[in-house]
C-alpha atoms as a PDB file:
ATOM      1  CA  UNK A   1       3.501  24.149  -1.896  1.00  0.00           C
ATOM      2  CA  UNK A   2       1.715  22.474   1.259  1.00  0.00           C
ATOM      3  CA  UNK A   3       2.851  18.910   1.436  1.00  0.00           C
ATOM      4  CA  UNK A   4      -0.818  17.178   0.129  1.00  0.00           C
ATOM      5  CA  UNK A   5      -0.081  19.697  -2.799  1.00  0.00           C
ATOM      6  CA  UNK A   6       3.512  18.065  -3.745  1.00  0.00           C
ATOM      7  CA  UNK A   7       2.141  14.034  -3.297  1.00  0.00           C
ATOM      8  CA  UNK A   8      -0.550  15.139  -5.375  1.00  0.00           C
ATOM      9  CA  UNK A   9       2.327  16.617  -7.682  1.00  0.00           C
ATOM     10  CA  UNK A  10       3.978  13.496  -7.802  1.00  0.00           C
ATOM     11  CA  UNK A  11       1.723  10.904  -8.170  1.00  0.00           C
ATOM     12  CA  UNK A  12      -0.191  12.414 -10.809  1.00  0.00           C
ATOM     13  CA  UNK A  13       2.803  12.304 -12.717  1.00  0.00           C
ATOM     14  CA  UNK A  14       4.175   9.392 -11.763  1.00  0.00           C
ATOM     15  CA  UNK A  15       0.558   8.140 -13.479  1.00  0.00           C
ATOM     16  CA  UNK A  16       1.645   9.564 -16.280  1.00  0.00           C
ATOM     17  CA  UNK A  17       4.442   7.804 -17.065  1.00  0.00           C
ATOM     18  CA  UNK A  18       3.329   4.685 -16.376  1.00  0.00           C
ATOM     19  CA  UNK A  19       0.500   5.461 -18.710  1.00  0.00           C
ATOM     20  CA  UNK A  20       3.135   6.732 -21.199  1.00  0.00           C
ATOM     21  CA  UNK A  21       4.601   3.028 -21.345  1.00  0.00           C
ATOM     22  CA  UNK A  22       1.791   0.815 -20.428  1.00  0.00           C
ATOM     23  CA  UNK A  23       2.894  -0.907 -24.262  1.00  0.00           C
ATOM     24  CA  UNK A  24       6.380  -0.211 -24.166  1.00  0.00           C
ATOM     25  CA  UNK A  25       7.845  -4.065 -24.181  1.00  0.00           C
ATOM     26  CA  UNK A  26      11.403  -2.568 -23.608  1.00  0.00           C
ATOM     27  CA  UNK A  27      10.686  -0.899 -20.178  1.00  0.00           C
ATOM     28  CA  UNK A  28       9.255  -4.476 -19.157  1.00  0.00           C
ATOM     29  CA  UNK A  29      12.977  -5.694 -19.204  1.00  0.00           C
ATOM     30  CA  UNK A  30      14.119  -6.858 -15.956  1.00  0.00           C
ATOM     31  CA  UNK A  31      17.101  -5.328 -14.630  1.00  0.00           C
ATOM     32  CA  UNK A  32      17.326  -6.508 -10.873  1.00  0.00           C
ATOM     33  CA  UNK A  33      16.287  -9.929  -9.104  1.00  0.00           C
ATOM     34  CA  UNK A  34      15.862 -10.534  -5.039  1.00  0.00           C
ATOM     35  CA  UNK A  35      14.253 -13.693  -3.976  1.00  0.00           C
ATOM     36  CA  UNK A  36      11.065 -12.144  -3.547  1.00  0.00           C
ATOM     37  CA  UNK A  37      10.925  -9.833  -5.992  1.00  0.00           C
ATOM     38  CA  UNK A  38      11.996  -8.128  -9.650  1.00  0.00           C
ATOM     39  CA  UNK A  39      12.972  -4.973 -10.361  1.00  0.00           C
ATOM     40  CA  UNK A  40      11.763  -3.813 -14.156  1.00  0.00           C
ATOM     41  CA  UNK A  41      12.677  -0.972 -16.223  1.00  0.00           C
ATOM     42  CA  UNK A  42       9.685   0.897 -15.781  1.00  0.00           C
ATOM     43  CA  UNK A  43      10.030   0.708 -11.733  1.00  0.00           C
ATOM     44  CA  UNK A  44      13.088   2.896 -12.204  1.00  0.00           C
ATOM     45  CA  UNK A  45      11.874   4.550 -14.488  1.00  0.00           C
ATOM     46  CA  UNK A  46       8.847   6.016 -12.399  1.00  0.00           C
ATOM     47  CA  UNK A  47      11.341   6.527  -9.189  1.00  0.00           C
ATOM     48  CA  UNK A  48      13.783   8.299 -11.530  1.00  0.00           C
ATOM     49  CA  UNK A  49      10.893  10.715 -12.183  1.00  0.00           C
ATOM     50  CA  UNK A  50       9.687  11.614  -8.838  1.00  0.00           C
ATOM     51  CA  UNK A  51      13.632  11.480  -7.680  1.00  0.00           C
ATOM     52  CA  UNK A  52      14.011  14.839 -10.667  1.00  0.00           C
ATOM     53  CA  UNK A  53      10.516  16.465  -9.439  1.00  0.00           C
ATOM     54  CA  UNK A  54      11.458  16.618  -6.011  1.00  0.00           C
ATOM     55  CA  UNK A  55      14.852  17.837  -6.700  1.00  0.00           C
ATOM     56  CA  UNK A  56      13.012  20.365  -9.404  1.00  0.00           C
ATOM     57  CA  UNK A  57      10.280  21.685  -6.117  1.00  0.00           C
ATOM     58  CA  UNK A  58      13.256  22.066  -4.537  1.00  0.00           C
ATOM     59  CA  UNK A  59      11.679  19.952  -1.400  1.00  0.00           C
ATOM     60  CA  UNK A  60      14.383  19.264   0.956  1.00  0.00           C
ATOM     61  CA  UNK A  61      13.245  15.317   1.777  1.00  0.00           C
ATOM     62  CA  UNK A  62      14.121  11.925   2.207  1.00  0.00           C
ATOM     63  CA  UNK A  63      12.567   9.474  -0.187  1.00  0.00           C
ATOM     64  CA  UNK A  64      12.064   5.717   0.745  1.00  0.00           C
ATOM     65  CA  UNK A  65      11.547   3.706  -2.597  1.00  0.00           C
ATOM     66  CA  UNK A  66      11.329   0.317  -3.592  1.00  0.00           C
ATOM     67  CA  UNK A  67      14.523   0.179  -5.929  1.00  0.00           C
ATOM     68  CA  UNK A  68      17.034   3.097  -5.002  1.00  0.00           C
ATOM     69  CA  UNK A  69      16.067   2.358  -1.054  1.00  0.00           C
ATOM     70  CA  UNK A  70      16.470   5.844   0.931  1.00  0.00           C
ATOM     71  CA  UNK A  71      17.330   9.085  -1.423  1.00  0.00           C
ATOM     72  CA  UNK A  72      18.277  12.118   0.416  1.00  0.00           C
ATOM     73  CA  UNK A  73      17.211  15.207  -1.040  1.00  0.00           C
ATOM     74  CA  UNK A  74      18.814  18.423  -0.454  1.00  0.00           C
ATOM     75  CA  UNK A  75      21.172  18.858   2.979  1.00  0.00           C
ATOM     76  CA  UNK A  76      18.392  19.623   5.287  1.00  0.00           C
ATOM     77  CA  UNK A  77      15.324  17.191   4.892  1.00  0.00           C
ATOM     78  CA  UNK A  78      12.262  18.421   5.983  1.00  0.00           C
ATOM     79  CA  UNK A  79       9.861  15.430   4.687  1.00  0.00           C
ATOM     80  CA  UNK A  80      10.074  11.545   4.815  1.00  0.00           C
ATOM     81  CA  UNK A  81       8.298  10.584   0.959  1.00  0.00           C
ATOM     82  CA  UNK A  82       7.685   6.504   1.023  1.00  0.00           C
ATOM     83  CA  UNK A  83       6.680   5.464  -2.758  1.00  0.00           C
ATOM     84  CA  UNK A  84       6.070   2.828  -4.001  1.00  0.00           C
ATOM     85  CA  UNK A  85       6.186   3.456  -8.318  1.00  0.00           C
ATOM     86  CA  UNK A  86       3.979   0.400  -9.244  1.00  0.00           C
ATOM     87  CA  UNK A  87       2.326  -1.378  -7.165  1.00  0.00           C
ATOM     88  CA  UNK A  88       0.984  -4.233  -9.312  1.00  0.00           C
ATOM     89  CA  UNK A  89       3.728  -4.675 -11.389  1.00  0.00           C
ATOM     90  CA  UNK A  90       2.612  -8.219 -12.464  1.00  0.00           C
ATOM     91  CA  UNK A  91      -0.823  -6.849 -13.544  1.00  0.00           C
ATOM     92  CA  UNK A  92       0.959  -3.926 -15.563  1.00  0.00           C
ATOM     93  CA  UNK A  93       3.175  -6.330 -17.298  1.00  0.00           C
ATOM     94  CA  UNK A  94       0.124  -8.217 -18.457  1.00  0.00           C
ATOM     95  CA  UNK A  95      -1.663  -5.376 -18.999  1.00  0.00           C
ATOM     96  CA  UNK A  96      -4.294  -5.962 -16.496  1.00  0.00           C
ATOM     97  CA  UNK A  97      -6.060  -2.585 -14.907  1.00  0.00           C
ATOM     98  CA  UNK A  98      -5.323  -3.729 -11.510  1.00  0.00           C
ATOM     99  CA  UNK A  99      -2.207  -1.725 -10.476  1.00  0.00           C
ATOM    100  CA  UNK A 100      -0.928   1.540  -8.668  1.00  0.00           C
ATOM    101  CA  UNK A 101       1.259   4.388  -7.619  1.00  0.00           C
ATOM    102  CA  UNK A 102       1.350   4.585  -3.405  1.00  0.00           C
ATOM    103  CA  UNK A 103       2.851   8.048  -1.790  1.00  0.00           C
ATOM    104  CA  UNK A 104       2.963   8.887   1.617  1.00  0.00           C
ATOM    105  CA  UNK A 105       4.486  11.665   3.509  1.00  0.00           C
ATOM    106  CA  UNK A 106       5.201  13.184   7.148  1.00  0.00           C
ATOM    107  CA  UNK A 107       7.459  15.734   8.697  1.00  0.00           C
ATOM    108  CA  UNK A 108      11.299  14.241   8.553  1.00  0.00           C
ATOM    109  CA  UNK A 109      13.145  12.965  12.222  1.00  0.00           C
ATOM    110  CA  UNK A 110      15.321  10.446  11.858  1.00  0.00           C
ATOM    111  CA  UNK A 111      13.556   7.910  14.399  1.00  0.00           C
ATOM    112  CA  UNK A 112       9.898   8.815  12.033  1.00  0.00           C
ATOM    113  CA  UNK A 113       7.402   5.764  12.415  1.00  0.00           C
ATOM    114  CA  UNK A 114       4.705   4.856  10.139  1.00  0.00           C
ATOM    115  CA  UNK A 115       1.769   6.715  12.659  1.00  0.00           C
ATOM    116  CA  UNK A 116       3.550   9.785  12.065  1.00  0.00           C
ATOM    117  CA  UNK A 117       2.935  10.067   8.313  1.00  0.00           C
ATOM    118  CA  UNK A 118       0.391  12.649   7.611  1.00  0.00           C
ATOM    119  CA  UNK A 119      -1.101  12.598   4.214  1.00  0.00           C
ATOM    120  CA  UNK A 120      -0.963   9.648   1.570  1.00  0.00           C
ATOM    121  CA  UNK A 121      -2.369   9.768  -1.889  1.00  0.00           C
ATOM    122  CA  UNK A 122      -2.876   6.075  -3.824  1.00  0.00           C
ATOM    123  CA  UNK A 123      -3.188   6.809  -7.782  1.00  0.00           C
ATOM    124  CA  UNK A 124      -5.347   3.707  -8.744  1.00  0.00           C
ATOM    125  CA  UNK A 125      -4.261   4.473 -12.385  1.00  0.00           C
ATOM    126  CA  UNK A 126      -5.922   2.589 -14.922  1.00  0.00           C
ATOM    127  CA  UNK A 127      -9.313   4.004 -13.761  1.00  0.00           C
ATOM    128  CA  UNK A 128      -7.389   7.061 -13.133  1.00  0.00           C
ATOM    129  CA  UNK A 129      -8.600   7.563  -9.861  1.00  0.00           C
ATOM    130  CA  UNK A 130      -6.715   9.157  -6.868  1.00  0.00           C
ATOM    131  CA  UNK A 131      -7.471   8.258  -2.912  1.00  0.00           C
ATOM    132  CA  UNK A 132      -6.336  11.210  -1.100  1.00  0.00           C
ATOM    133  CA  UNK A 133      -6.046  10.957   2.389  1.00  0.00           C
ATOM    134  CA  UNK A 134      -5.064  14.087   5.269  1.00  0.00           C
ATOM    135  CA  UNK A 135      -4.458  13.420   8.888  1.00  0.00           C
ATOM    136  CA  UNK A 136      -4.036  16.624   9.327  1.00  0.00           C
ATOM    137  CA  UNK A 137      -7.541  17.753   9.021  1.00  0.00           C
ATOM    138  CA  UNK A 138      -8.885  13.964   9.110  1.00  0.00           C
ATOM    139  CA  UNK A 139     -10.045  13.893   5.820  1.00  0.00           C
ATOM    140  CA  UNK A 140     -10.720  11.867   2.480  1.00  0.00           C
ATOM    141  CA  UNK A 141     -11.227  12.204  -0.738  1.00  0.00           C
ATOM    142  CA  UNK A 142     -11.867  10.243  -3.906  1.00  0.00           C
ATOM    143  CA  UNK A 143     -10.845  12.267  -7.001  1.00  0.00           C
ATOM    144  CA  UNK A 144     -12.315  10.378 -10.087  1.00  0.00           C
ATOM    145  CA  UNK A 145     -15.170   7.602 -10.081  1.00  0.00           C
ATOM    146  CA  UNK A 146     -15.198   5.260  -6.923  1.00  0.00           C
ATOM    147  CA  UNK A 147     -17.769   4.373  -4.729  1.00  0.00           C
ATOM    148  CA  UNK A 148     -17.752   4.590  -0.975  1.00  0.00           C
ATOM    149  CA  UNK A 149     -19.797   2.048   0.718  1.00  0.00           C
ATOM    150  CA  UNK A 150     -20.934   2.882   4.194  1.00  0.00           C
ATOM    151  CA  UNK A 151     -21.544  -0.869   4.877  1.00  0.00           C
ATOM    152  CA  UNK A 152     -20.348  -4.409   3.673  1.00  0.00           C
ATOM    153  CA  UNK A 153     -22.542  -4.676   0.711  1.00  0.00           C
ATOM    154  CA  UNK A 154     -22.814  -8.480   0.040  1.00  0.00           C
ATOM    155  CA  UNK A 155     -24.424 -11.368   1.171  1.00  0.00           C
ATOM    156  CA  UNK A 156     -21.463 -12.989   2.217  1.00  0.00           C
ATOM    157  CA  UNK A 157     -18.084 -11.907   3.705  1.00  0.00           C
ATOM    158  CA  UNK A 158     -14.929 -11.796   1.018  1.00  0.00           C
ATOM    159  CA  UNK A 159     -11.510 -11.452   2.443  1.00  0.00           C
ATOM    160  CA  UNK A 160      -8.337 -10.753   0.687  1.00  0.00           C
ATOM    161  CA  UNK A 161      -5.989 -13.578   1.803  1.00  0.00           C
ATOM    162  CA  UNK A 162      -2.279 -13.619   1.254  1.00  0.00           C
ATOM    163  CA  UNK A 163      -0.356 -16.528   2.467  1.00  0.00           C
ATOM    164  CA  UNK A 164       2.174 -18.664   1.278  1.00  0.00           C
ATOM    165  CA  UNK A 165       3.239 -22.331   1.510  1.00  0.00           C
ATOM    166  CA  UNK A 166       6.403 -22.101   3.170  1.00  0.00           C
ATOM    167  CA  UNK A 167       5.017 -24.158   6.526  1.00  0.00           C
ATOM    168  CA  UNK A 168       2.894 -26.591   4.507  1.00  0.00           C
ATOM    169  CA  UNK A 169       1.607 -28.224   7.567  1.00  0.00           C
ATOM    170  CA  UNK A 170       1.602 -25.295   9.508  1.00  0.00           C
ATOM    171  CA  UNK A 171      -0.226 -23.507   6.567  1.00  0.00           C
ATOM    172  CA  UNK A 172      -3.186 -26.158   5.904  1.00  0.00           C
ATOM    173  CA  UNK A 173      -3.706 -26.182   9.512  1.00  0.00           C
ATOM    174  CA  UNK A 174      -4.261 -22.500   9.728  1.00  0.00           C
ATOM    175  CA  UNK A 175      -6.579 -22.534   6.719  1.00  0.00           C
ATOM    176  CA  UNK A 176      -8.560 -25.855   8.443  1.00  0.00           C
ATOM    177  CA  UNK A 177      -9.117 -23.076  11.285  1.00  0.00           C
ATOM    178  CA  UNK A 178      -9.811 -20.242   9.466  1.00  0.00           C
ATOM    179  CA  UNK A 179     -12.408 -22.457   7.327  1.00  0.00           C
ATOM    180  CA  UNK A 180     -14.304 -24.027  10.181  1.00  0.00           C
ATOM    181  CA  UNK A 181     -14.884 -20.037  11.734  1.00  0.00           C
ATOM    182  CA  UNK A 182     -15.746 -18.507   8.346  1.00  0.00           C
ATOM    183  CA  UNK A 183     -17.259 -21.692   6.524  1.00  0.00           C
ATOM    184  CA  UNK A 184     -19.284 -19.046   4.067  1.00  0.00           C
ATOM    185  CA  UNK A 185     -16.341 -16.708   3.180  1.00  0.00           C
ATOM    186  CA  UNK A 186     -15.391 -15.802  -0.207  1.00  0.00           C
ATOM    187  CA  UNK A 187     -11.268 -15.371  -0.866  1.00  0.00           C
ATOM    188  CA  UNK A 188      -9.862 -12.593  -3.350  1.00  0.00           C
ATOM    189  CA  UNK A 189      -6.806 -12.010  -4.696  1.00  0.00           C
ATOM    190  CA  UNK A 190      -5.525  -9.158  -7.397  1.00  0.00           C
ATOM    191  CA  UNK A 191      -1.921  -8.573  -6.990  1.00  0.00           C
ATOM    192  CA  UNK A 192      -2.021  -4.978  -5.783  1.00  0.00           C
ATOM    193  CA  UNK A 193      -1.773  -4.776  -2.163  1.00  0.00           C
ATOM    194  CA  UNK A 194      -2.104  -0.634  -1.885  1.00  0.00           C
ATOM    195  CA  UNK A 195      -5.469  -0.991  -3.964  1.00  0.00           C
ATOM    196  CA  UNK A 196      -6.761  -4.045  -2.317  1.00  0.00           C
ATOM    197  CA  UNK A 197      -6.838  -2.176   1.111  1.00  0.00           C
ATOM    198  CA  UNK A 198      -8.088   0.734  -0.353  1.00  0.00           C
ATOM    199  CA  UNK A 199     -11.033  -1.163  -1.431  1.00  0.00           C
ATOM    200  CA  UNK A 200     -11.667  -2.735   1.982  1.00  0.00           C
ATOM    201  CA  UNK A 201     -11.505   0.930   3.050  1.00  0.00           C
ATOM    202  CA  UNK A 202     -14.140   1.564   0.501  1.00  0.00           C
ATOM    203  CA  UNK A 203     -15.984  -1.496   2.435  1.00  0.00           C
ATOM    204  CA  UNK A 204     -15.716  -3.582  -0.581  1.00  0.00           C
ATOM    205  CA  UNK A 205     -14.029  -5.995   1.033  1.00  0.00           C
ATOM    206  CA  UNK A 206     -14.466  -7.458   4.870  1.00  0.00           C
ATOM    207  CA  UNK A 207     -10.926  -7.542   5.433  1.00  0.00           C
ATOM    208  CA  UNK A 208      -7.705  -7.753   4.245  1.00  0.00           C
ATOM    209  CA  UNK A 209      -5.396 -10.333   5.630  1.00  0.00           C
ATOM    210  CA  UNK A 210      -1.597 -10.918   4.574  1.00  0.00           C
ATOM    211  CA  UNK A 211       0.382 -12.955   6.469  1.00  0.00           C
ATOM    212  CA  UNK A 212       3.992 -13.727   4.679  1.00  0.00           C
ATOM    213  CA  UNK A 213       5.605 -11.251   6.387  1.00  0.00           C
ATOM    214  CA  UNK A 214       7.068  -9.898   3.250  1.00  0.00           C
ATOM    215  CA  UNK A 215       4.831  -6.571   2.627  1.00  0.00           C
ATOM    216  CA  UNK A 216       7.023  -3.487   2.825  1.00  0.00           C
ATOM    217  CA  UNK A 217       6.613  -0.001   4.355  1.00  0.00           C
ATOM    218  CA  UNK A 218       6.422   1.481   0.391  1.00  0.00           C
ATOM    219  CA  UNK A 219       3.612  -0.958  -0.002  1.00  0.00           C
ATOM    220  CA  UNK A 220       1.712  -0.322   3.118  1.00  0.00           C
ATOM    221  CA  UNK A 221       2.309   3.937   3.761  1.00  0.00           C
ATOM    222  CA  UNK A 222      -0.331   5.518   1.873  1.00  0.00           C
ATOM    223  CA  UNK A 223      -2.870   2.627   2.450  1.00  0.00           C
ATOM    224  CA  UNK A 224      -2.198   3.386   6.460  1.00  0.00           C
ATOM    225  CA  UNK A 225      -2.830   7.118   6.240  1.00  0.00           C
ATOM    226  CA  UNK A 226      -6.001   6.111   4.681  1.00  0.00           C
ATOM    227  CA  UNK A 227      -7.079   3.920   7.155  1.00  0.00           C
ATOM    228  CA  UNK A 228      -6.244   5.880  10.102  1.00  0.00           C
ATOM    229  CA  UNK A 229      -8.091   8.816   8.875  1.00  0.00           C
ATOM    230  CA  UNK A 230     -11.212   6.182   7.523  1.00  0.00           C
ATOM    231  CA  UNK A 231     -11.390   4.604  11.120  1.00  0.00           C
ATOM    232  CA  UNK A 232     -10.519   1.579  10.348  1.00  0.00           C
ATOM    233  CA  UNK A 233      -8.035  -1.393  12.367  1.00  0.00           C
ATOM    234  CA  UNK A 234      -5.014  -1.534  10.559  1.00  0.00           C
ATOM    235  CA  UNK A 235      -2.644  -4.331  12.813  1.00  0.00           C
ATOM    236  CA  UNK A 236       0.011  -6.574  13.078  1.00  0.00           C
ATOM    237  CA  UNK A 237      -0.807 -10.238  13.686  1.00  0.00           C
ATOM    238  CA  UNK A 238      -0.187  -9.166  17.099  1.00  0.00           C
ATOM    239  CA  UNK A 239      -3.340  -6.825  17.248  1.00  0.00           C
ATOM    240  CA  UNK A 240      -0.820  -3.718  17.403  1.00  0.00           C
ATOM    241  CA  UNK A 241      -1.473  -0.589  15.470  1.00  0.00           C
ATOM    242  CA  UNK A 242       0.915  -0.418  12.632  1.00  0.00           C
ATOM    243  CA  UNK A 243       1.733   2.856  13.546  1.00  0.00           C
ATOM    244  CA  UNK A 244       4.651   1.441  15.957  1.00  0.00           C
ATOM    245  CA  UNK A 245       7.052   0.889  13.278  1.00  0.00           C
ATOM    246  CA  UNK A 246      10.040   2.877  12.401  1.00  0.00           C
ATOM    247  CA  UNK A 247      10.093   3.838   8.778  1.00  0.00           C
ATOM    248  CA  UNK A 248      13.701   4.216   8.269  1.00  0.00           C
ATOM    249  CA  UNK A 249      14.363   0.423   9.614  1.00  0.00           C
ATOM    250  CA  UNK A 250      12.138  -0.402   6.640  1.00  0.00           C
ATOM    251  CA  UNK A 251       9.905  -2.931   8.469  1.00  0.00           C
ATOM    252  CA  UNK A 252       8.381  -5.926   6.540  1.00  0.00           C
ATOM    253  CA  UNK A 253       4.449  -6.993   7.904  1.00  0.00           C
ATOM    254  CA  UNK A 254       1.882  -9.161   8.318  1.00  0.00           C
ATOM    255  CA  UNK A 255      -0.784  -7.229   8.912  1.00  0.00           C
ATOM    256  CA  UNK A 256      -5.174  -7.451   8.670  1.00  0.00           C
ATOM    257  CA  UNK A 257      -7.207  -4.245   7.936  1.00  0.00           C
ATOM    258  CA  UNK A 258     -11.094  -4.267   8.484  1.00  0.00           C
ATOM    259  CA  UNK A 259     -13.631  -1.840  10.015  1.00  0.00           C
ATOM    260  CA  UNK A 260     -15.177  -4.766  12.229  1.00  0.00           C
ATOM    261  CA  UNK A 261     -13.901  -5.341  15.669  1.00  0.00           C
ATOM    262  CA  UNK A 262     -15.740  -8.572  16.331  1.00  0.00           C
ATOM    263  CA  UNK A 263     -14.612  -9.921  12.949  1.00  0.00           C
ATOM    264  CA  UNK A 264     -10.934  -8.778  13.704  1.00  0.00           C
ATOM    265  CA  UNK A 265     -10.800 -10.442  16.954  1.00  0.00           C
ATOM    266  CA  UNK A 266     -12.022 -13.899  15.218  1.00  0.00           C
ATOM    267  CA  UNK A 267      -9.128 -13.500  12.801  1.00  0.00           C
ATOM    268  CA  UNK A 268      -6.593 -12.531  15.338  1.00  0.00           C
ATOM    269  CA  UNK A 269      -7.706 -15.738  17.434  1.00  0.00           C
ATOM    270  CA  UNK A 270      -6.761 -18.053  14.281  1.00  0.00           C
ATOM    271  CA  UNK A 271      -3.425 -16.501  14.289  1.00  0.00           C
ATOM    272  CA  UNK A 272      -2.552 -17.103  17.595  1.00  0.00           C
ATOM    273  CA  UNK A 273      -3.601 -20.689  17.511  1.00  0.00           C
END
C-alpha cells in the first residue's frame, strides 16, 4: 500500500470507532490525568486500534500518539505515523460535532522534523469529511462536503485566539495591543485545534493564533502538511516555519497560521512587543 493509502486506512477507521461509541458513557471514563490534560477511555481506545492495524499491514513504523507516546512497530521502521485519536475530546464528551482524528506521516530517520512529513489526512468526523493532503505531488483534497474558499469571505476579519491567563498582566496587555491594531476583529473558539486550522486553510478563518505554548506535534502534524501544500504561513511566534522542529523531541508550540503576509506581520509585531 503507498503511504496516503495506509493514513487513509487508518483514519477512516479510527472514525469508525469513535462513531461506534459517540453514546457509550463507559468509554468517557477517565483513566489518566496531567496538568494540562485527561486521558479517556475512548482515547485509548482509538490508539489501541490503529496500534493492531498497523501491526495487521504489517507497516514497519514508529507511531507518535497522544497516550502510549512513541510505539515502535516492527524491527526496522520505515515510517514516522503522528496521531492524534480525538482531537476535540471535550466536544465528543458533550456530544458536540466539533471534533477529529489527525494523521500524519513521512519516511522514518531518527532526527525526522515536522517539514519532512509528507502526507496528512484530518477525519473531521461528525460531518464525516476527510482533508487529505500530499506533499509529494502538492496536492489536496476534500473527500465529503466542505467548501474551499478562495478568499476571506466576510466583512470582517475572525481569528481563532488561544491564550491563557497565566501572565494576567502580561496577558491583558497583549490583548490591549492586539485590540487597538484589529479594533473590528471577531474571536472564535471550538476546542479542536486540527479542525480549526483546517478551516483557516479553507479561508474560513483569517488566522489562527495559539499562544500557550502547550499544542503538541500530534495536534499540529496533519494540519502542517496541509498548510504547506495549501500555501499558507504556518510559524512560531518567532516567524519560523514550523517545519524546524524535531518530531521525536515531541515539541510543544505557539504557533499562527494565515494565508496573509501583511496580516501575519501585524500579529507577529504584537508578539514581540
Amino acid at each position: 500500500m503507498d503511504l496516503l493509502d495506509i493514513v487513509l486506512d487508518i483514519a477512516q477507521g479510527a472514525g469508525e470507532v469513535l462513531r461506534k461509541h459517540r453514546l457509550d458513557m463507559s468509554m468517557l471514563k477517565i483513566v489518566g490525568e496531567t496538568r494540562d490534560d485527561v486521558t479517556r477511555k475512548i482515547d485509548v481506545e482509538v490508539e489501541n486500534y490503529v496500534i493492531s492495524r498497523l501491526r495487521e499491514l504489517n507497516v514497519q513504523s514508529i507511531l507518535i500518539c497522544e497516550e502510549h507516546g512513541i510505539v515502535k512497530i516492527g524491527d526496522n521502521p520505515k515510517y514516522v505515523f503522528v496521531l492524534d485519536p480525538l482531537d476535540g475530546s471535550a466536544n465528543y464528551v458533550s456530544n458536540l460535532p466539533f471534533y477529529s482524528v489527525s494523521i500524519a506521516a513521512g519516511k522514518y530517520s531518527p532526527d525526522i522534523k515536522l517539514g519532512d512529513l509528507e502526507v496528512g489526512v484530518i477525519n473531521y468526523v461528525p460531518h464525516n469529511v476527510m482533508y487529505i493532503a500530499d506533499r509529494r505531488n502538492n496536492k489536496f483534497e476534500i473527500r465529503g462536503e466542505d467548501i474551499k474558499f478562495e478568499e476571506f469571505p466576510h466583512e470582517k476579519p475572525t481569528f481563532v485566539l488561544y491564550l491563557e491567563p497565566r501572565d494576567i498582566p502580561k496577558m491583558l496587555k497583549f490583548l490591549e495591543k492586539f485590540w487597538n491594531m484589529f479594533p473590528d476583529l471577531k474571536v472564535r473558539i471550538f476546542g479542536s485545534a486540527s479542525i480549526e486550522i483546517s478551516q483557516t486553510l479553507l479561508r474560513k478563518f483569517s488566522a489562527f493564533i495559539d499562544i500557550r505554548g502547550k499544542l503538541r506535534v500530534v495536534d499540529i502534524a496533519a494540519a502542517y502538511v496541509m498548510a504547506k501544500v495549501l500555501g499558507a504561513h504556518i510559524v512560531d511566534p518567532e516567524g519560523r516555519d514550523l517545519g524546524i522542529y524535531e518530531i521525536m523531541k515531541l515539541p510543544r508550540f505557539s504557533l499562527v497560521v494565515t494565508y496573509d503576509r501583511e496580516l501575519l506581520d501585524k500579529i507577529l509585531q504584537v508578539l514581540k512587543e
